[in-house]
PDB file of N, CA and C in Angstrom:
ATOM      1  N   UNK A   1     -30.341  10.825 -31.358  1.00  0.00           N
ATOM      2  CA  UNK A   1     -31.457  11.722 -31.556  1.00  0.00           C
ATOM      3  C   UNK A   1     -32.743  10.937 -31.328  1.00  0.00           C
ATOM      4  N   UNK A   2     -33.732  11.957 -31.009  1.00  0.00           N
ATOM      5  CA  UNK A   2     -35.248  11.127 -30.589  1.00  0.00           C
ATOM      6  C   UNK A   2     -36.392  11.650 -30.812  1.00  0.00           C
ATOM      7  N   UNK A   3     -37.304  11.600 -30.918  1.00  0.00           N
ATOM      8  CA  UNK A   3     -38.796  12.233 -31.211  1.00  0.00           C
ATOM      9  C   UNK A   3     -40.061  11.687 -30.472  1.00  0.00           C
ATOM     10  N   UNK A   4     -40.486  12.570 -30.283  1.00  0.00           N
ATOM     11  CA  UNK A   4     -42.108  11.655 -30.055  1.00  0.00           C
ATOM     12  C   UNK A   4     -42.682  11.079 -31.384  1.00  0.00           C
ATOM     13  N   UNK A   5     -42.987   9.798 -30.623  1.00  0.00           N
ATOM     14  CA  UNK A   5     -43.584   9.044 -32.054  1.00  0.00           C
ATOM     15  C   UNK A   5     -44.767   9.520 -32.476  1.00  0.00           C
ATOM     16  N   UNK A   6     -45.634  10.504 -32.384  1.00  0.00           N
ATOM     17  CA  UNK A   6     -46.591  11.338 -33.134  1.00  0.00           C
ATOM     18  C   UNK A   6     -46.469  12.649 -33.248  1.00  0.00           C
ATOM     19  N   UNK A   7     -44.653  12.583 -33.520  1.00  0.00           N
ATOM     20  CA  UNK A   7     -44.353  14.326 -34.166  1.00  0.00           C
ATOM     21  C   UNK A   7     -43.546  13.698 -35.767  1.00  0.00           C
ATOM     22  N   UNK A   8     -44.257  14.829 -36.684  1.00  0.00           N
ATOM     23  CA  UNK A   8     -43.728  14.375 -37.528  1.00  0.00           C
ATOM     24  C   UNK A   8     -42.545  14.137 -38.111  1.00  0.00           C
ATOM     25  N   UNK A   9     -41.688  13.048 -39.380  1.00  0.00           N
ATOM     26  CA  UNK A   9     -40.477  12.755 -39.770  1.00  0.00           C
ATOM     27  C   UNK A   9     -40.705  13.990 -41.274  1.00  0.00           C
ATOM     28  N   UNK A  10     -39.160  14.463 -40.648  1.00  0.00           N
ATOM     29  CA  UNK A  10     -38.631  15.775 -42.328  1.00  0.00           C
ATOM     30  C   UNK A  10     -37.201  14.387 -41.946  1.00  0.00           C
ATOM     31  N   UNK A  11     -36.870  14.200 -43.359  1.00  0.00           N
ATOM     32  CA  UNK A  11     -35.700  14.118 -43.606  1.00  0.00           C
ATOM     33  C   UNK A  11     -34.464  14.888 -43.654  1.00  0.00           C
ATOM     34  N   UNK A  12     -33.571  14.609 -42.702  1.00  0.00           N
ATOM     35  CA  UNK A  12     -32.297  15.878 -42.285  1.00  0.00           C
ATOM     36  C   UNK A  12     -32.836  17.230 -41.957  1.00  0.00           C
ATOM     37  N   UNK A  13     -34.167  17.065 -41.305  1.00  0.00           N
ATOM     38  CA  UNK A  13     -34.786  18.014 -40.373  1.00  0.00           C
ATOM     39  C   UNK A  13     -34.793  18.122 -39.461  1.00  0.00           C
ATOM     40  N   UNK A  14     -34.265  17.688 -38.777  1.00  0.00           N
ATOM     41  CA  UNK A  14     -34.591  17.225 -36.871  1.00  0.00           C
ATOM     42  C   UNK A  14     -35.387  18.492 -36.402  1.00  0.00           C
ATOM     43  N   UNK A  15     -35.228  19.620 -36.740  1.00  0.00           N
ATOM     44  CA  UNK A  15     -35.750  21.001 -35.978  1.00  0.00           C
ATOM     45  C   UNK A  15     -36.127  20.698 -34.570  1.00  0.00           C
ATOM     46  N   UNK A  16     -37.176  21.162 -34.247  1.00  0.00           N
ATOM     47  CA  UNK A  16     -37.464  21.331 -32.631  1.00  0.00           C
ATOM     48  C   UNK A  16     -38.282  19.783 -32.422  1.00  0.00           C
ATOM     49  N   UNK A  17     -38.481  19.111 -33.270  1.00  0.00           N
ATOM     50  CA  UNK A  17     -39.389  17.927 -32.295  1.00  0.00           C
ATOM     51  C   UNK A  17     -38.546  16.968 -32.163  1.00  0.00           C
ATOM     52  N   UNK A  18     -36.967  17.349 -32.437  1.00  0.00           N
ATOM     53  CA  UNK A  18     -36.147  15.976 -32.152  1.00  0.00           C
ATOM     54  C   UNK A  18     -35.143  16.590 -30.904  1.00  0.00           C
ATOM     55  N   UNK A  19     -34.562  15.859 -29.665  1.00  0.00           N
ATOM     56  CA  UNK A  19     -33.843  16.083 -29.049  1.00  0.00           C
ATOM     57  C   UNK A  19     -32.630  15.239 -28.970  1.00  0.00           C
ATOM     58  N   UNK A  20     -31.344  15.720 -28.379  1.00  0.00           N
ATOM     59  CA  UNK A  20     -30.155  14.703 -28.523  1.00  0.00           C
ATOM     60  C   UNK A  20     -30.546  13.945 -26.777  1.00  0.00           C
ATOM     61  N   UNK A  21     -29.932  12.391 -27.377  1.00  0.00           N
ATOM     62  CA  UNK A  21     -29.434  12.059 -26.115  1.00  0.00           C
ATOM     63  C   UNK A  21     -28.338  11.457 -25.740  1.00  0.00           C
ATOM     64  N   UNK A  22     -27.561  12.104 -25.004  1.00  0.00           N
ATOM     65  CA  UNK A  22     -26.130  11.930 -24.475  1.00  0.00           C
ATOM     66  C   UNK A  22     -26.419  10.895 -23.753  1.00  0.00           C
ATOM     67  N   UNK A  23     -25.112  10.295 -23.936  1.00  0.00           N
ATOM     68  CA  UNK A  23     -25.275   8.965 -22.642  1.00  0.00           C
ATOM     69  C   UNK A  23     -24.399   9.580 -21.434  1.00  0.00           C
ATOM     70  N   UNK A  24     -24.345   9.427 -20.051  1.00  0.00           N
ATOM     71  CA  UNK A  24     -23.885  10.230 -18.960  1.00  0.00           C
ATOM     72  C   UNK A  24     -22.974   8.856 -18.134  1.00  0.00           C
ATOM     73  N   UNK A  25     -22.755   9.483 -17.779  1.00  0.00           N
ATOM     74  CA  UNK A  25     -21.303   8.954 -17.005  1.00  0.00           C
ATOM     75  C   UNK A  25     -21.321   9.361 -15.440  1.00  0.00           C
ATOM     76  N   UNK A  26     -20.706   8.542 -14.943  1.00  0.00           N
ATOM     77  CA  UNK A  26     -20.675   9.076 -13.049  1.00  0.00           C
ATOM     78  C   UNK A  26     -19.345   8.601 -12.709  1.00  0.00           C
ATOM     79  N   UNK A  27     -18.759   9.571 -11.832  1.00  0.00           N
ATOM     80  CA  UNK A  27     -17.591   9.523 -11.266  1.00  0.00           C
ATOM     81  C   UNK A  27     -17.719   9.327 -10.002  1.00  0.00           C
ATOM     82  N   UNK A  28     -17.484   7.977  -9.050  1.00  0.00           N
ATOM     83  CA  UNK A  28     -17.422   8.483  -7.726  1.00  0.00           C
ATOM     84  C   UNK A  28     -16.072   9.516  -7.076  1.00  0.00           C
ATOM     85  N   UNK A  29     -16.113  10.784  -6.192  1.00  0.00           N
ATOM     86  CA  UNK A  29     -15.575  11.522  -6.035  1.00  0.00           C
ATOM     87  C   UNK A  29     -15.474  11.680  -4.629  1.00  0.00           C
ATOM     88  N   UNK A  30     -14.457  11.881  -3.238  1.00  0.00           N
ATOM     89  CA  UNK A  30     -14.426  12.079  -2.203  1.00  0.00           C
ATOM     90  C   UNK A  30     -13.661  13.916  -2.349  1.00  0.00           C
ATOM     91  N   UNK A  31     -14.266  14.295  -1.573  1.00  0.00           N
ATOM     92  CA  UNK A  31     -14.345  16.129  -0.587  1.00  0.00           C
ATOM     93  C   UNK A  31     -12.648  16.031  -0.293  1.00  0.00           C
ATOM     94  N   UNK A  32     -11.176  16.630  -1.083  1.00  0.00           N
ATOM     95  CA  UNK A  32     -10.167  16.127  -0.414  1.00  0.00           C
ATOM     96  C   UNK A  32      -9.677  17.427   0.475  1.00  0.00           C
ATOM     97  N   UNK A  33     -10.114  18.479   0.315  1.00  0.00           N
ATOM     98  CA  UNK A  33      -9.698  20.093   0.432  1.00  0.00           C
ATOM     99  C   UNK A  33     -11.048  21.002   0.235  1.00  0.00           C
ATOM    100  N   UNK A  34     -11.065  21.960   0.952  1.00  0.00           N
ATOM    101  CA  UNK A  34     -12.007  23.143   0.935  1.00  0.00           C
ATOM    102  C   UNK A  34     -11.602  24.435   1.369  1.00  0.00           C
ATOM    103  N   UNK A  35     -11.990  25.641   0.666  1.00  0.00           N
ATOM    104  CA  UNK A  35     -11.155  26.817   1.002  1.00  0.00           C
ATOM    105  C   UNK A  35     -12.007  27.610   1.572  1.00  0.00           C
ATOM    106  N   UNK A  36     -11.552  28.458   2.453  1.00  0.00           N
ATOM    107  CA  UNK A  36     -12.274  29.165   4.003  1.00  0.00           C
ATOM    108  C   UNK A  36     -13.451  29.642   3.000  1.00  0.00           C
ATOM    109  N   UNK A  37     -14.854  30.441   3.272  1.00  0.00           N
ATOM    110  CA  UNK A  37     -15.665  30.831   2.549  1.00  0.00           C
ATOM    111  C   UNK A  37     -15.118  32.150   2.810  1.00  0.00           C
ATOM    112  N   UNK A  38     -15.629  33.036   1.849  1.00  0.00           N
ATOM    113  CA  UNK A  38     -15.670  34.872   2.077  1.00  0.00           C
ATOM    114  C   UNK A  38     -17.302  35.094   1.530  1.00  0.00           C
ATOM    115  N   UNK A  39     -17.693  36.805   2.451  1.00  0.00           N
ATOM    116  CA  UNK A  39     -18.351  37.540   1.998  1.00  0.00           C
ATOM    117  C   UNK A  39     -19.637  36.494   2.560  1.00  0.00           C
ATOM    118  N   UNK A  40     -20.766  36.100   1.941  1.00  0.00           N
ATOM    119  CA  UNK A  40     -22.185  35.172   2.982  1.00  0.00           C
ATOM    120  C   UNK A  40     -21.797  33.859   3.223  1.00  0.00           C
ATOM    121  N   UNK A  41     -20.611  33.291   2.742  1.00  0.00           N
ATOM    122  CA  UNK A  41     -19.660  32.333   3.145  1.00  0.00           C
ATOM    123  C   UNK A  41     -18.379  32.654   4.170  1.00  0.00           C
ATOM    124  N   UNK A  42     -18.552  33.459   4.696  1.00  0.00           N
ATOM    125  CA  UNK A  42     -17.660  33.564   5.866  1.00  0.00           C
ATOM    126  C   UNK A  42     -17.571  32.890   7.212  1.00  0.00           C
ATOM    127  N   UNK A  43     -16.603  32.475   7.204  1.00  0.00           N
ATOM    128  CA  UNK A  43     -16.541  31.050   8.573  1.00  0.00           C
ATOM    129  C   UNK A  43     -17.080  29.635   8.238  1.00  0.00           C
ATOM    130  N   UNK A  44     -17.346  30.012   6.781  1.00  0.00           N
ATOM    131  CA  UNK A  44     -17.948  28.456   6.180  1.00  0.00           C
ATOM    132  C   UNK A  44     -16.965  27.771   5.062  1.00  0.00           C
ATOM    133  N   UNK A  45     -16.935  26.841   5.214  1.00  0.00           N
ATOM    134  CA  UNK A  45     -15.525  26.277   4.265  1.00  0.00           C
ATOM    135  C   UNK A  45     -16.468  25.963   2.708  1.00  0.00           C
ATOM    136  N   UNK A  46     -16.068  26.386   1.534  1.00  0.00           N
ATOM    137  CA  UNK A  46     -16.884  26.273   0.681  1.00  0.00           C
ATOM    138  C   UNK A  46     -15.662  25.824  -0.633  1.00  0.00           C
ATOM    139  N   UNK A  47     -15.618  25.388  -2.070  1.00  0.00           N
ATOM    140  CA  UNK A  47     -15.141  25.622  -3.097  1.00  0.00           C
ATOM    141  C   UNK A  47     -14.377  24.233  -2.281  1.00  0.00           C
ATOM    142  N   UNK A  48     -14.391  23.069  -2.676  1.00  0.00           N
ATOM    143  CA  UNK A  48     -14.563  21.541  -2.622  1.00  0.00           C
ATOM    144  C   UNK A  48     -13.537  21.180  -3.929  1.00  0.00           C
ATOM    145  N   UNK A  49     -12.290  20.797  -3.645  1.00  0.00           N
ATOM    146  CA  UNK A  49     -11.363  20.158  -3.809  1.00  0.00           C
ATOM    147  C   UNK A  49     -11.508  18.709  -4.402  1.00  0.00           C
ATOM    148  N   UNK A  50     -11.805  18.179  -5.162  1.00  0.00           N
ATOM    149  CA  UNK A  50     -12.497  16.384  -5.541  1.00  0.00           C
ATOM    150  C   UNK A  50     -11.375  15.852  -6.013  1.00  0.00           C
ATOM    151  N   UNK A  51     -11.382  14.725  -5.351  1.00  0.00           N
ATOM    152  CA  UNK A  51     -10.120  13.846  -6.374  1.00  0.00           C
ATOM    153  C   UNK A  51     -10.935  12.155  -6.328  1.00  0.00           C
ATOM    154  N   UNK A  52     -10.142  11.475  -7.180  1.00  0.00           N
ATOM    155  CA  UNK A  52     -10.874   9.931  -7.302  1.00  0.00           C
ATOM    156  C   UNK A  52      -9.607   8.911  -7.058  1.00  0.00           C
ATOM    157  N   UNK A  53      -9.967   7.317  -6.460  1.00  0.00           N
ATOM    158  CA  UNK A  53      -9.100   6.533  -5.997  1.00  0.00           C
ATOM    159  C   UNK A  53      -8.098   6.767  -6.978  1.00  0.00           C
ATOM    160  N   UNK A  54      -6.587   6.572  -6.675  1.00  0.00           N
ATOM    161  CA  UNK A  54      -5.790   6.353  -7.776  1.00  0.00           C
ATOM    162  C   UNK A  54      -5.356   4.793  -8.288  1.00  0.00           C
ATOM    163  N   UNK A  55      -5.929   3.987  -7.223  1.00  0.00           N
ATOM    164  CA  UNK A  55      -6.048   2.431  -7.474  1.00  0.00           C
ATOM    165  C   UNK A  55      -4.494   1.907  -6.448  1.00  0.00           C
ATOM    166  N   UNK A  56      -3.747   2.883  -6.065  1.00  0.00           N
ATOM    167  CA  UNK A  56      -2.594   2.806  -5.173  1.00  0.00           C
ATOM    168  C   UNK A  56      -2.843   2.997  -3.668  1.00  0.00           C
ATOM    169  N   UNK A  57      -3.797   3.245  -3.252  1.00  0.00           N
ATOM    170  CA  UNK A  57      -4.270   3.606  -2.257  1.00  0.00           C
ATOM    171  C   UNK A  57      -4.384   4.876  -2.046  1.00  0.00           C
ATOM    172  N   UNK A  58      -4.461   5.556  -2.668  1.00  0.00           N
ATOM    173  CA  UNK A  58      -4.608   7.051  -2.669  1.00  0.00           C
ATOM    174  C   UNK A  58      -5.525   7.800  -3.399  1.00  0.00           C
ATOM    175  N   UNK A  59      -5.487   9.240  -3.444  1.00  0.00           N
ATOM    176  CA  UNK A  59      -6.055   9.830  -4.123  1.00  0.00           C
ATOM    177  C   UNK A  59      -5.766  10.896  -5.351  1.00  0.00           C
ATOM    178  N   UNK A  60      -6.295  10.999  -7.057  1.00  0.00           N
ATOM    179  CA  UNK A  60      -5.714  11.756  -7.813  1.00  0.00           C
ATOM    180  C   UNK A  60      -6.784  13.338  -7.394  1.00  0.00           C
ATOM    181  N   UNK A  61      -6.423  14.381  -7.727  1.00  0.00           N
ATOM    182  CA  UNK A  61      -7.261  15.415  -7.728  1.00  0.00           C
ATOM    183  C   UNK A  61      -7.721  16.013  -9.033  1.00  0.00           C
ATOM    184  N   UNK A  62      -9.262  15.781  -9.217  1.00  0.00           N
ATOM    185  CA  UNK A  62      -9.408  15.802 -10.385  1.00  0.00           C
ATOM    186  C   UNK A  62     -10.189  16.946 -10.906  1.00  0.00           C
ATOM    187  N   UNK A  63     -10.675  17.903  -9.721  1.00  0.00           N
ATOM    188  CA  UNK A  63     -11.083  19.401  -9.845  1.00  0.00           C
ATOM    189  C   UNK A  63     -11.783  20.437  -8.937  1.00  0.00           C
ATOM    190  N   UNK A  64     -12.413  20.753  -9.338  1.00  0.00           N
ATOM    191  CA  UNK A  64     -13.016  21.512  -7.826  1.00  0.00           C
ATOM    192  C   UNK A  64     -14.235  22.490  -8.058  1.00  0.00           C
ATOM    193  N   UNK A  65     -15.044  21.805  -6.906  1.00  0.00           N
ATOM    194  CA  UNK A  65     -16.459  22.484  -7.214  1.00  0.00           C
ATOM    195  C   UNK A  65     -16.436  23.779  -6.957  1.00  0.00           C
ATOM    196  N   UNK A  66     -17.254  25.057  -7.422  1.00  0.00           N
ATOM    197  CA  UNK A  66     -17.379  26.579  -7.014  1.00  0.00           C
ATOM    198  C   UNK A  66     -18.930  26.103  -6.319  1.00  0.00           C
ATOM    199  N   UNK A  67     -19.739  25.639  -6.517  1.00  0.00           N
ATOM    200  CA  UNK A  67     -21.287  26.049  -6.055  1.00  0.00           C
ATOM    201  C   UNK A  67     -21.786  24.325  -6.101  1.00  0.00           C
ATOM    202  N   UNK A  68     -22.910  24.535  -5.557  1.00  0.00           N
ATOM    203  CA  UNK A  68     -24.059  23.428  -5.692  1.00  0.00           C
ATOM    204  C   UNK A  68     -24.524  23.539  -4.421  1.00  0.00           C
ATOM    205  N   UNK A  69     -24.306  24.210  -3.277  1.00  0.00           N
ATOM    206  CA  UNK A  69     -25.150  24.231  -1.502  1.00  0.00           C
ATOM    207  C   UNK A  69     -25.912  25.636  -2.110  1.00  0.00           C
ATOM    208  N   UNK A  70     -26.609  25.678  -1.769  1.00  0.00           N
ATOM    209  CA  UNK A  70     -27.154  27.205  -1.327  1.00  0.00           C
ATOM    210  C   UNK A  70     -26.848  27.141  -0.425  1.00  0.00           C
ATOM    211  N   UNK A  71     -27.578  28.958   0.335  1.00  0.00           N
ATOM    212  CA  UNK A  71     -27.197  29.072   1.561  1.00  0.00           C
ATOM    213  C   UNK A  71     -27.717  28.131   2.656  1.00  0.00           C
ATOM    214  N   UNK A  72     -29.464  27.763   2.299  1.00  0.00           N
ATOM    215  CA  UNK A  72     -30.258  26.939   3.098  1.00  0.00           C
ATOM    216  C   UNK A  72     -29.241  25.763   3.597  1.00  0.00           C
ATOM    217  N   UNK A  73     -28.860  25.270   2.834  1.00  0.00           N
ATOM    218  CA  UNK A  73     -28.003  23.793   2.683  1.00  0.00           C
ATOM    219  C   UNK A  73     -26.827  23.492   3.310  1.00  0.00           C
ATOM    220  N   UNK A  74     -26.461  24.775   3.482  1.00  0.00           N
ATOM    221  CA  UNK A  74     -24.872  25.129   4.324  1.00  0.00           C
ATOM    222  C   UNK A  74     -25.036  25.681   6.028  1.00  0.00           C
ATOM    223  N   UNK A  75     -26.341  26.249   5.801  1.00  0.00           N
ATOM    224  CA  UNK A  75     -26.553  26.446   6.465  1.00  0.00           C
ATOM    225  C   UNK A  75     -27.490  25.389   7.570  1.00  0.00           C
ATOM    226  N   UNK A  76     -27.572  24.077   7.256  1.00  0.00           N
ATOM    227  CA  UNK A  76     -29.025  22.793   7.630  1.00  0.00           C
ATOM    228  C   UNK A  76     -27.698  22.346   8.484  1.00  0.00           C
ATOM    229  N   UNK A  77     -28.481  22.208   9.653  1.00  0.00           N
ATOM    230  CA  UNK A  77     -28.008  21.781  10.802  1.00  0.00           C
ATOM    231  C   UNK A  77     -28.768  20.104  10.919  1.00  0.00           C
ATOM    232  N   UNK A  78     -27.658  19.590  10.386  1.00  0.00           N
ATOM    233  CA  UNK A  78     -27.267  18.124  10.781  1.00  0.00           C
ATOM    234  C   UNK A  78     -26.999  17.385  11.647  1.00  0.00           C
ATOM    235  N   UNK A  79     -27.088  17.982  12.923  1.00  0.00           N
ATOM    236  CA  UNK A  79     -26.653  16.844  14.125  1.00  0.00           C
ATOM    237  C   UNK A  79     -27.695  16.309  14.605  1.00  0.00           C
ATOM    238  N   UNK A  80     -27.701  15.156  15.062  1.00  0.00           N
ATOM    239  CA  UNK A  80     -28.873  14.389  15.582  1.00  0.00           C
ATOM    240  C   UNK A  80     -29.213  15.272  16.636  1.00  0.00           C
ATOM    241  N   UNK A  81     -30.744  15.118  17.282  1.00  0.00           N
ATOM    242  CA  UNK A  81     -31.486  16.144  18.286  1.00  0.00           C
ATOM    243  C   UNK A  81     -30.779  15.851  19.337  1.00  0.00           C
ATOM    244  N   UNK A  82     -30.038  15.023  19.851  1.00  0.00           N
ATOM    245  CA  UNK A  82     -29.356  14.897  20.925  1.00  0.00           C
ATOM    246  C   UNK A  82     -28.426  15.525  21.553  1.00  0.00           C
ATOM    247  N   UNK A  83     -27.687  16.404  20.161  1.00  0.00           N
ATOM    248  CA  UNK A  83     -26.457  16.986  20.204  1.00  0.00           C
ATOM    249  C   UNK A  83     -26.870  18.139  19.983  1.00  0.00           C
ATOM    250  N   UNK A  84     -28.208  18.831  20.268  1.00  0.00           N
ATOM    251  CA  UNK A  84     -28.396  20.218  19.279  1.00  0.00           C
ATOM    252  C   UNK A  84     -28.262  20.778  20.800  1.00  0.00           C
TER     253      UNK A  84
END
Protein backbone atom coordinates (compact mmCIF):
# COMPACT_ATOMS: atom_id res chain seq x y z
CA UNK A 1 0.00 0.00 0.00
CA UNK A 2 1.04 3.75 -0.70
CA UNK A 3 0.04 7.36 -0.29
CA UNK A 4 1.08 10.63 -1.19
CA UNK A 5 3.21 11.92 1.42
CA UNK A 6 0.91 15.06 1.98
CA UNK A 7 -2.37 13.02 2.20
CA UNK A 8 -3.27 12.37 5.43
CA UNK A 9 -2.45 9.00 7.93
CA UNK A 10 -6.11 7.34 9.63
CA UNK A 11 -5.00 4.30 11.20
CA UNK A 12 -6.59 1.02 9.42
CA UNK A 13 -8.04 3.66 7.10
CA UNK A 14 -6.43 3.44 3.89
CA UNK A 15 -9.80 4.85 2.14
CA UNK A 16 -9.20 6.61 -1.15
CA UNK A 17 -5.70 8.31 -0.60
CA UNK A 18 -3.98 4.95 -0.35
CA UNK A 19 -3.46 2.68 -3.43
CA UNK A 20 -2.23 -1.08 -3.70
CA UNK A 21 0.88 -1.96 -5.41
CA UNK A 22 1.20 -5.25 -7.04
CA UNK A 23 4.47 -6.28 -8.12
CA UNK A 24 4.05 -7.55 -12.03
CA UNK A 25 5.61 -10.20 -13.68
CA UNK A 26 6.42 -10.79 -17.56
CA UNK A 27 6.23 -13.82 -19.47
CA UNK A 28 8.09 -14.03 -22.65
CA UNK A 29 5.45 -15.66 -25.07
CA UNK A 30 5.77 -16.74 -28.95
CA UNK A 31 2.24 -16.55 -31.50
CA UNK A 32 2.03 -20.72 -31.77
CA UNK A 33 -1.63 -20.92 -33.56
CA UNK A 34 -4.32 -18.41 -34.74
CA UNK A 35 -7.91 -19.02 -35.71
CA UNK A 36 -9.38 -17.73 -39.17
CA UNK A 37 -11.14 -14.25 -38.08
CA UNK A 38 -15.17 -13.99 -38.61
CA UNK A 39 -17.61 -11.14 -39.12
CA UNK A 40 -14.84 -7.46 -39.41
CA UNK A 41 -12.21 -10.16 -38.93
CA UNK A 42 -12.86 -12.06 -41.92
CA UNK A 43 -9.83 -13.32 -43.96
CA UNK A 44 -7.82 -12.10 -40.98
CA UNK A 45 -6.32 -14.67 -38.65
CA UNK A 46 -7.11 -13.34 -35.14
CA UNK A 47 -7.51 -15.16 -31.36
CA UNK A 48 -3.48 -15.99 -30.84
CA UNK A 49 -2.62 -19.29 -29.43
CA UNK A 50 0.68 -18.41 -26.80
CA UNK A 51 2.78 -20.96 -25.44
CA UNK A 52 6.39 -20.47 -23.57
CA UNK A 53 9.89 -22.45 -24.05
CA UNK A 54 9.43 -25.78 -22.36
CA UNK A 55 13.31 -25.77 -21.69
CA UNK A 56 13.30 -29.17 -24.09
CA UNK A 57 13.34 -27.43 -27.08
CA UNK A 58 9.93 -26.87 -27.51
CA UNK A 59 6.97 -25.26 -26.74
CA UNK A 60 4.19 -25.50 -23.64
CA UNK A 61 0.76 -23.72 -24.57
CA UNK A 62 -0.13 -21.57 -22.04
CA UNK A 63 -3.38 -19.66 -23.40
CA UNK A 64 -4.81 -17.58 -25.82
CA UNK A 65 -5.40 -14.08 -26.57
CA UNK A 66 -9.25 -12.89 -27.74
CA UNK A 67 -8.27 -9.02 -28.45
CA UNK A 68 -5.47 -6.42 -28.10
CA UNK A 69 -5.16 -5.25 -32.33
CA UNK A 70 -7.88 -3.05 -33.18
CA UNK A 71 -8.97 -2.87 -36.43
CA UNK A 72 -6.35 0.06 -37.33
CA UNK A 73 -3.54 -2.40 -36.22
CA UNK A 74 -4.63 -5.42 -38.21
CA UNK A 75 -5.28 -3.64 -40.56
CA UNK A 76 -1.31 -1.40 -40.75
CA UNK A 77 0.38 -2.46 -43.60
CA UNK A 78 3.87 -3.43 -42.71
CA UNK A 79 5.89 -4.10 -45.66
CA UNK A 80 8.76 -2.04 -46.42
CA UNK A 81 7.88 0.71 -49.41
CA UNK A 82 9.60 -1.48 -51.71
CA UNK A 83 7.22 -4.24 -51.59
CA UNK A 84 3.99 -2.11 -51.43
Amino acid sequence: MAKALDSPLYARQPGKLWFKIKPAETVDCVIVAADRGSGRRRGWLSNYHLAVADGAGGFAPVGKTFKGLTDKGVHRDDRPSSES
